[in-house]
C-alpha atoms as a PDB file:
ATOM      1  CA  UNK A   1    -122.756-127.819  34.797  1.00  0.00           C
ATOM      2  CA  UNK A   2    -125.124-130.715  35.143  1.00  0.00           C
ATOM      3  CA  UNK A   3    -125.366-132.694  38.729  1.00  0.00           C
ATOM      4  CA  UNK A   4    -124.583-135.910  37.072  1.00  0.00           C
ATOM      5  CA  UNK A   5    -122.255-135.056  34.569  1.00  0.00           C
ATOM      6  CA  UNK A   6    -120.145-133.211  37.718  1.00  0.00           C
ATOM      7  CA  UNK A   7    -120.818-136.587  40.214  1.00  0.00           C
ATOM      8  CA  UNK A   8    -119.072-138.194  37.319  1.00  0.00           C
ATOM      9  CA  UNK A   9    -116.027-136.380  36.793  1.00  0.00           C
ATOM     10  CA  UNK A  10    -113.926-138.012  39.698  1.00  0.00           C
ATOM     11  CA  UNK A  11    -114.090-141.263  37.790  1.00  0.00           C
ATOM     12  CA  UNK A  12    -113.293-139.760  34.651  1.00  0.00           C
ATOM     13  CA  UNK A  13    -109.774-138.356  35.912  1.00  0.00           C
ATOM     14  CA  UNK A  14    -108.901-141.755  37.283  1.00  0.00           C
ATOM     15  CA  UNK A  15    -109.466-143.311  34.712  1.00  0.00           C
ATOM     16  CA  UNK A  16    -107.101-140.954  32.513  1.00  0.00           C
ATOM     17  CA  UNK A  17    -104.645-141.447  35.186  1.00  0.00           C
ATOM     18  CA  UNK A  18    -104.750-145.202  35.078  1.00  0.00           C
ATOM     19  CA  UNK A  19    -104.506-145.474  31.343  1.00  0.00           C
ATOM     20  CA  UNK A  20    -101.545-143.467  31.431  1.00  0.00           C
ATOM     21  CA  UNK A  21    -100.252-145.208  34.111  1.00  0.00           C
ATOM     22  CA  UNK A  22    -100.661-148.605  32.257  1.00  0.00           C
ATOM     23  CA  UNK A  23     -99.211-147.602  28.977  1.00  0.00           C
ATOM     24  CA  UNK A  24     -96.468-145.475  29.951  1.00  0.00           C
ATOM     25  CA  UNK A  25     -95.490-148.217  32.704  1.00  0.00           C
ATOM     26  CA  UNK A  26     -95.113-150.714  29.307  1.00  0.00           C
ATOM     27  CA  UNK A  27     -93.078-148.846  27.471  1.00  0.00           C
ATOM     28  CA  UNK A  28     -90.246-148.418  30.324  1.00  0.00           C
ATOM     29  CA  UNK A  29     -86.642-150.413  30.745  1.00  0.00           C
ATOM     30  CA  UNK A  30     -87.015-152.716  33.438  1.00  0.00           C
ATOM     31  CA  UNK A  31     -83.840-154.758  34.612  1.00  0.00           C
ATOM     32  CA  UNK A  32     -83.647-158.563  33.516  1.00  0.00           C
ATOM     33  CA  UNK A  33     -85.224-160.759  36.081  1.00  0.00           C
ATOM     34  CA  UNK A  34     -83.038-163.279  38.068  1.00  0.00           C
ATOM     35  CA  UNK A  35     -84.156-166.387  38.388  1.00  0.00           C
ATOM     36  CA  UNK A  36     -82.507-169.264  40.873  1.00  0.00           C
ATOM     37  CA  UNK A  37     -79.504-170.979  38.946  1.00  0.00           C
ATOM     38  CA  UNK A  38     -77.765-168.197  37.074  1.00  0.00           C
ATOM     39  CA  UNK A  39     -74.935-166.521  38.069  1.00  0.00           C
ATOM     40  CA  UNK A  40     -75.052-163.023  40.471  1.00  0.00           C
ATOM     41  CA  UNK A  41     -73.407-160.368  38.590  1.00  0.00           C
ATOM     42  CA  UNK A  42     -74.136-158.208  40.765  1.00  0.00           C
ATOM     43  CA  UNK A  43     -72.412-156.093  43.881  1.00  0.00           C
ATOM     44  CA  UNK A  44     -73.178-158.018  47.668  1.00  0.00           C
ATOM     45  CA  UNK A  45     -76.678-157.301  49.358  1.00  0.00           C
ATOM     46  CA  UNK A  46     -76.337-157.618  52.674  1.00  0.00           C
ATOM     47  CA  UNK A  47     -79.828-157.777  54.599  1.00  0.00           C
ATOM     48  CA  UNK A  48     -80.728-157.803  58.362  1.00  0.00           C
ATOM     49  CA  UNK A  49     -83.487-159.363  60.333  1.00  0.00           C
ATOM     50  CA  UNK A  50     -83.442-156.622  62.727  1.00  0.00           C
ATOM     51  CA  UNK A  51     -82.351-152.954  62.973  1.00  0.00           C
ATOM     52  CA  UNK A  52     -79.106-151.551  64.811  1.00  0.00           C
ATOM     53  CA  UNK A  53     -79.647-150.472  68.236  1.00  0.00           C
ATOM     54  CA  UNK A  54     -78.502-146.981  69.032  1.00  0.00           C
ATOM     55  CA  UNK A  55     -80.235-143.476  69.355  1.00  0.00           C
ATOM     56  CA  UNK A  56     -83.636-143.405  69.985  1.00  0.00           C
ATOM     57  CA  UNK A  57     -83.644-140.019  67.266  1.00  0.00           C
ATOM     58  CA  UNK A  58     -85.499-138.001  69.929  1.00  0.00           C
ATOM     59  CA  UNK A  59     -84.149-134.837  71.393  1.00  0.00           C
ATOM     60  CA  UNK A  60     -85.250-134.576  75.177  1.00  0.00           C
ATOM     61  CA  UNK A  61     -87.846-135.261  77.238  1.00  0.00           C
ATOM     62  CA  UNK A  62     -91.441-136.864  75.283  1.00  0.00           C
ATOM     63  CA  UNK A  63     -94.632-134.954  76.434  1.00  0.00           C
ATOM     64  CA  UNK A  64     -97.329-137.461  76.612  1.00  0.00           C
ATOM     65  CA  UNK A  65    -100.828-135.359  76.128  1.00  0.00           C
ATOM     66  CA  UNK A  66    -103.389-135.831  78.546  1.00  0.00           C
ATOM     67  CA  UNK A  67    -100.607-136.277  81.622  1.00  0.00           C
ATOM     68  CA  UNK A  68    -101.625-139.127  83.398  1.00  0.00           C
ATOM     69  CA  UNK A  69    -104.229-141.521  84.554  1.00  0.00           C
ATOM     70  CA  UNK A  70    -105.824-140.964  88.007  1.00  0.00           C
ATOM     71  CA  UNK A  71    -109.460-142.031  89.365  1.00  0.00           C
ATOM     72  CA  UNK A  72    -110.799-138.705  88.946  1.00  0.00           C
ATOM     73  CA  UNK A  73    -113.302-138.245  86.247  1.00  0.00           C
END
């Protein structure tokens, strides 16, 4: 297989993926946009600035690599 013709096949694959991606993303339902005015039909969002404190999700003791810092080099 030729140098050049190999350098270029990268390119070639994305762009085969990104036409696909462009017109099978057209063709696809999408939901009807809300826009400020109408009416919400639907359920309650409920959003929050900041997360609920609780567990931490770790399990024991954290091992830090390296231990610690000390003035010997």
């Amino acid at each position: 297989m030729p140098v050049p013709l190999l350098h270029s096949l990268p390119l070639v694959v994305i762009a085969i993926v990104a036409l696909l991606t462009y017109f099978l993303a057209k063709n696809r339902q999408r939901p009807a946009q809300y826009r400020l005015g109408e009416p919400w039909t639907e359920g309650v969002v409920l959003w929050s600035a900041v997360d609920d404190i609780g567990h931490s999700g770790g399990h024991g003791r954290v091992d830090v690599v390296g231990k610690a810092v000390s003035g010997e080099w």
